[in-house]
Protein backbone atom coordinates (compact mmCIF):
# COMPACT_ATOMS: atom_id res chain seq x y z
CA UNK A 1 -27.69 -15.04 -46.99
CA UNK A 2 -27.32 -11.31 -47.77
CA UNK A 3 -27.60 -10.37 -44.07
CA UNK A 4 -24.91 -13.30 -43.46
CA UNK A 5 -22.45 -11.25 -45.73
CA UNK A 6 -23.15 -7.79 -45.14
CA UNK A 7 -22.17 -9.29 -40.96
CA UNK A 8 -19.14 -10.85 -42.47
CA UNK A 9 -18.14 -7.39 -44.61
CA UNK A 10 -18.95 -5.37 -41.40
CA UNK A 11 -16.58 -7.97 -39.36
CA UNK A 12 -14.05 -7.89 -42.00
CA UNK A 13 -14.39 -3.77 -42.07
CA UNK A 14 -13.91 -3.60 -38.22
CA UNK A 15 -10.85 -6.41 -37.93
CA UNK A 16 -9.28 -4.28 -40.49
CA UNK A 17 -10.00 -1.03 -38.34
CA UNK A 18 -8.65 -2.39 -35.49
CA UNK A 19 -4.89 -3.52 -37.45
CA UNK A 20 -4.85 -0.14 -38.88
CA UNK A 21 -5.30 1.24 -35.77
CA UNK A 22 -2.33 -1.25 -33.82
CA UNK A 23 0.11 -0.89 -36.54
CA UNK A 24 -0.45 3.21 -36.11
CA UNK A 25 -1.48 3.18 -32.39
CA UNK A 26 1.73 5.59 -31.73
CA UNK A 27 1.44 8.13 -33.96
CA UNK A 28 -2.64 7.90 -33.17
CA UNK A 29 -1.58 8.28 -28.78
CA UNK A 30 0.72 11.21 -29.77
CA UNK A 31 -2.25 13.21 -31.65
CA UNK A 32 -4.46 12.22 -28.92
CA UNK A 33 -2.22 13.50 -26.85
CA UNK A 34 -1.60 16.61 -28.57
CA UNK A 35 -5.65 17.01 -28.52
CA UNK A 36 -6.12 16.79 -25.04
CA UNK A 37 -3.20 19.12 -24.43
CA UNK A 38 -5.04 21.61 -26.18
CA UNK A 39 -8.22 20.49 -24.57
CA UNK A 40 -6.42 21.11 -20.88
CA UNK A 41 -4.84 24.25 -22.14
CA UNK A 42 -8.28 26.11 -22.87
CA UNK A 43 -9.82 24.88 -19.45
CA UNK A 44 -6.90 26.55 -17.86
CA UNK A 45 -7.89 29.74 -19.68
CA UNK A 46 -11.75 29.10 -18.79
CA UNK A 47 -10.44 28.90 -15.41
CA UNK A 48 -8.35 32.37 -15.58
CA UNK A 49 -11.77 34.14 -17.16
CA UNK A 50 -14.45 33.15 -14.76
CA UNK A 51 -11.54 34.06 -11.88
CA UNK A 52 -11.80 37.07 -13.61
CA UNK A 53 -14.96 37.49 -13.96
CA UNK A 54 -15.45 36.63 -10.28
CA UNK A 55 -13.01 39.33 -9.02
CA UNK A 56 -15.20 41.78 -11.12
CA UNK A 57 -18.03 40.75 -9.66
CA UNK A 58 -16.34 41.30 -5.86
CA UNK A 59 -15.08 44.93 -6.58
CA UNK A 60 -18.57 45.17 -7.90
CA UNK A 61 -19.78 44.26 -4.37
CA UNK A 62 -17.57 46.41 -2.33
CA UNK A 63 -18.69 49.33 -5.11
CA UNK A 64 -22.75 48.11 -3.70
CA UNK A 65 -21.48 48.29 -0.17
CA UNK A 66 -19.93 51.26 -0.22
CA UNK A 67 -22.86 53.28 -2.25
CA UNK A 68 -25.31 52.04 0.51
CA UNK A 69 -23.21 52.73 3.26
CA UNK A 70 -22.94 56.47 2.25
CA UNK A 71 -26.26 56.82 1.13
CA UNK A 72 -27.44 55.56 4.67
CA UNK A 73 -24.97 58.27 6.41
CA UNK A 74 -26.65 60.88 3.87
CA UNK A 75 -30.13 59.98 5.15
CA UNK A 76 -29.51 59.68 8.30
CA UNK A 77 -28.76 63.38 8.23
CA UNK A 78 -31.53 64.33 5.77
CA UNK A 79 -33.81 62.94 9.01
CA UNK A 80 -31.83 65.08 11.48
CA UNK A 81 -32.82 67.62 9.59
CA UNK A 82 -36.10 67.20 8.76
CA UNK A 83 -35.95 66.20 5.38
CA UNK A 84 -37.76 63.33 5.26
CA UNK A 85 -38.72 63.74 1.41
CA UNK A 86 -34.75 63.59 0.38
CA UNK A 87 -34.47 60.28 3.08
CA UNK A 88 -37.86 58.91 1.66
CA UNK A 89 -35.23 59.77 -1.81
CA UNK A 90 -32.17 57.91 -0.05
CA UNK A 91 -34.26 55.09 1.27
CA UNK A 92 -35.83 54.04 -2.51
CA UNK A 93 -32.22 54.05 -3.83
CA UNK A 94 -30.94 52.07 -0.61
CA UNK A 95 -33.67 49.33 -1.48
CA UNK A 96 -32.62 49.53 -4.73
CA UNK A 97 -28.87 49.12 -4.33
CA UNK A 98 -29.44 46.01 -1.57
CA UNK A 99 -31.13 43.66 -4.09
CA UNK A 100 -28.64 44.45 -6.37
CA UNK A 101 -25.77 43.99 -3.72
CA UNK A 102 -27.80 40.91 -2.91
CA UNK A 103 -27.60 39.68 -6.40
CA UNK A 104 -24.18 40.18 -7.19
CA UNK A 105 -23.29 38.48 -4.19
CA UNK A 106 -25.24 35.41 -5.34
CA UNK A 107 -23.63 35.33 -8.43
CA UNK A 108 -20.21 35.92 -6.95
CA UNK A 109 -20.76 32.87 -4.46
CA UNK A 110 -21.45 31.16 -7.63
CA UNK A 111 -18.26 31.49 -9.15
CA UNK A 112 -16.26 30.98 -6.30
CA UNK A 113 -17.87 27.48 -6.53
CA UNK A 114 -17.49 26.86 -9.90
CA UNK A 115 -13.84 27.88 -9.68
CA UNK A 116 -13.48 25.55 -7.11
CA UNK A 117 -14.94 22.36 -8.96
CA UNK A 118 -13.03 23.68 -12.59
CA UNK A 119 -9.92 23.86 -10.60
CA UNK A 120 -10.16 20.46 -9.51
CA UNK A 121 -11.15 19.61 -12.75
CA UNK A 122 -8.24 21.18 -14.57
CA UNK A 123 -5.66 19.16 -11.91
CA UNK A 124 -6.93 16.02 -12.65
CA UNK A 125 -7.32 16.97 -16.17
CA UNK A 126 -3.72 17.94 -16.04
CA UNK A 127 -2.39 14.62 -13.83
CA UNK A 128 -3.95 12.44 -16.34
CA UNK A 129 -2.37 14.26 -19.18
CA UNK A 130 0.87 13.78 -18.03
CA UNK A 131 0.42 10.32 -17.25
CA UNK A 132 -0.40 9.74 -20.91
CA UNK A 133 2.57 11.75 -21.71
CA UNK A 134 4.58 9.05 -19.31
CA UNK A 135 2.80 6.51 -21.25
CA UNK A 136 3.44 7.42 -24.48
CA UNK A 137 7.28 7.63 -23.84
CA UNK A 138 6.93 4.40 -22.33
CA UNK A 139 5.46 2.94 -25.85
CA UNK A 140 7.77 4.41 -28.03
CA UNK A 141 10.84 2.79 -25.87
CA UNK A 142 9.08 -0.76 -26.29
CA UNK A 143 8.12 -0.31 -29.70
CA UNK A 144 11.67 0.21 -30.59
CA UNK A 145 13.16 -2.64 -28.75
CA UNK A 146 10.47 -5.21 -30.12
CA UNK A 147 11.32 -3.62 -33.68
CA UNK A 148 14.99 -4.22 -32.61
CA UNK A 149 14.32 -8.26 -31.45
CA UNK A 150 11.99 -8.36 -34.70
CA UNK A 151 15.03 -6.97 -37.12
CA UNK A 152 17.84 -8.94 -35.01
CA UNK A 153 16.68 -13.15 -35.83
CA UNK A 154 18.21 -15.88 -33.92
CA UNK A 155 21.11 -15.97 -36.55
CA UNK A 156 22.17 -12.22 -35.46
CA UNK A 157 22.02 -12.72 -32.25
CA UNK A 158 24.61 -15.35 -32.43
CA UNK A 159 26.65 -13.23 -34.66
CA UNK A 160 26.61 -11.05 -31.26
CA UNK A 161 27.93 -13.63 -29.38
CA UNK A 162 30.64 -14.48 -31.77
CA UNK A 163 31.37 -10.57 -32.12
CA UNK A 164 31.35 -10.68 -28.04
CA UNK A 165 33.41 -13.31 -28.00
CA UNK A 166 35.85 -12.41 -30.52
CA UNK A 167 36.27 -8.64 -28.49
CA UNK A 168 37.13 -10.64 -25.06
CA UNK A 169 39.95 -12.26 -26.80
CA UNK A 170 41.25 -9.01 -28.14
CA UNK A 171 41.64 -7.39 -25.14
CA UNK A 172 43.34 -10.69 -23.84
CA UNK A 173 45.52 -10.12 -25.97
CA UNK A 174 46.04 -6.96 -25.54
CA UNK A 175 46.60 -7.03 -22.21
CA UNK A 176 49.07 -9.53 -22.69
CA UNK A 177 51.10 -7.43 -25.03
CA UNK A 178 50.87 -4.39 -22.47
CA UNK A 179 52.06 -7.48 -19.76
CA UNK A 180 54.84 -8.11 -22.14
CA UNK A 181 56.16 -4.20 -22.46
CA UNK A 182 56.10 -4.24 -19.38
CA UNK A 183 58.27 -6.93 -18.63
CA UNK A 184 60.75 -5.86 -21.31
CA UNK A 185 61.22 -2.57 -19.43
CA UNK A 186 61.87 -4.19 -16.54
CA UNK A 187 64.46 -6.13 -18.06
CA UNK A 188 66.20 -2.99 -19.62
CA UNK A 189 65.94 -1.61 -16.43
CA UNK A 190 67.95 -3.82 -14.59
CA UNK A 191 71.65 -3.82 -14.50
CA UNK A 192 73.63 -6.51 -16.73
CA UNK A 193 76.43 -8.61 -14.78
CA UNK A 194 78.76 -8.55 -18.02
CA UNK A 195 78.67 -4.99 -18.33
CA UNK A 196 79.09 -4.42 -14.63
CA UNK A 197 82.26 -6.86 -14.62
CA UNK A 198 83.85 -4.64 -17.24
CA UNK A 199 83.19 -1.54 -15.09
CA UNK A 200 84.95 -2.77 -12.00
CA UNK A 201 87.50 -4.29 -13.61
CA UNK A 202 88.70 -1.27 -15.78
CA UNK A 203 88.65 -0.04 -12.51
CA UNK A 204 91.33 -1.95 -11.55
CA UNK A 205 89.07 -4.07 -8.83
CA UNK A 206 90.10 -7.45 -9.56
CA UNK A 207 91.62 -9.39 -11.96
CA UNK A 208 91.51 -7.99 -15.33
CA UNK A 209 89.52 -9.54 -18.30
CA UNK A 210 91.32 -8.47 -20.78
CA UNK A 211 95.13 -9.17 -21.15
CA UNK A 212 97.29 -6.20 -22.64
CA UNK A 213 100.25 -5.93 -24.04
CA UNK A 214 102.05 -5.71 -20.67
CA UNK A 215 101.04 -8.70 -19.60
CA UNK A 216 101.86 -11.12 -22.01
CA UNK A 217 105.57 -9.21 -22.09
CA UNK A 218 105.86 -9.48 -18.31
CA UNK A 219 105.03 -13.22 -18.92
CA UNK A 220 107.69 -13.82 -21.44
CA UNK A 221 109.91 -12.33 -19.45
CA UNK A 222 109.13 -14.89 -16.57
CA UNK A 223 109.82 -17.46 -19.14
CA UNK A 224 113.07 -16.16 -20.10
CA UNK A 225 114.05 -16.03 -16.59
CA UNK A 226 113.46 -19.78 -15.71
CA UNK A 227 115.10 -21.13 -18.86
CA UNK A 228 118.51 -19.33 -17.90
């Protein structure tokens, strides 16, 4: 019985792990993140130091070379000479100098091959990283829109279609009003037939529409004339 609940308080412990760990998974991936940025940054740097390292080890080389090359000239002459105790001399310190050359060569090949494998290392290192960082932006934008569809129910989303709704018959009728201006321009614009009646005929083209003073006495007159 005792084993049964200290399995049931482990289970409990672990399920309880595990929600702590989904409701914080982002801020958990970002730190991770952050981590293995670091982690990336000081391979780089272990990369820069054994280059380094490797170029010292190559001017060392060339320093080897060189050495034994002159000693070899130098000894060479000491035997033209007959000096065969200061070429016996040059020889020892030729010997000398080749397992030495020999070595640092050895160790230079060495770290031209491990520069090769942590430079591979540090590109893949670096393409996974930003994958991650791809990732984690990726998260974050769909962890905000399921907190969105979480904090917007069924009855909101509704309201969006009223609200949607309501805006497409606002600009109907705006448009409408702006159809309506429009018209009422056009009417101002064009020329009335009254007022263009009036023109011509103070204008003396036609008939006129008013009668004056003239008239009517010219008429009477006519009248007066026909009676007698």
């Amino acid at each position: 019985m005792f084993k049964q609940i200290v399995t049931l308080l482990r289970g409990r412990a672990h399920m309880a792990e595990e929600a702590f760990a989904d409701r914080h998974a982002l801020p958990i991936l970002a730190q991770q993140i952050r981590d293995a940025a670091r982690g990336v940054e000081s391979a780089r740097r272990a990369v820069a130091l054994a280059i380094a390292q490797n170029r010292l080890e190559k001017e060392n080389v060339e320093r080897l070379s060189a050495h034994i090359e002159e000693l070899e000239i130098r000894a060479i002459a000491a035997l033209e000479k007959g000096r065969e105790d200061l070429a016996a001399e040059a020889a020892a310190s030729i010997a000398r100098l080749e397992t030495e050359l020999q070595n640092a060569r050895q160790v230079q090949a060495e770290f031209a091959d491990g520069i090769d494998r942590l430079r591979q290392a540090v590109r893949q290192s670096e393409t996974r990283l930003e994958a991650l960082r791809r990732g984690e932006r990726l998260a974050a934008a769909r962890d905000r829109t399921q907190r969105l569809s979480k904090e917007v129910p069924g009855n909101d989303l509704a309201t969006l279609s009223d609200a949607e709704a309501t805006l497409t018959r606002l600009e109907t009728r705006q448009r409408e009003a702006e159809l309506t201006a429009e018209a009422l321009i056009e009417l101002e614009e064009r020329p009335d037939p009254a007022a263009l009646a009036q023109k011509l005929a103070a204008a003396g083209c036609g008939r006129p529409l008013v009668t004056s003073a003239d008239d009517v006495l010219e008429r009477l007159r006519a009248k007066m004339n026909l009676t007698l």
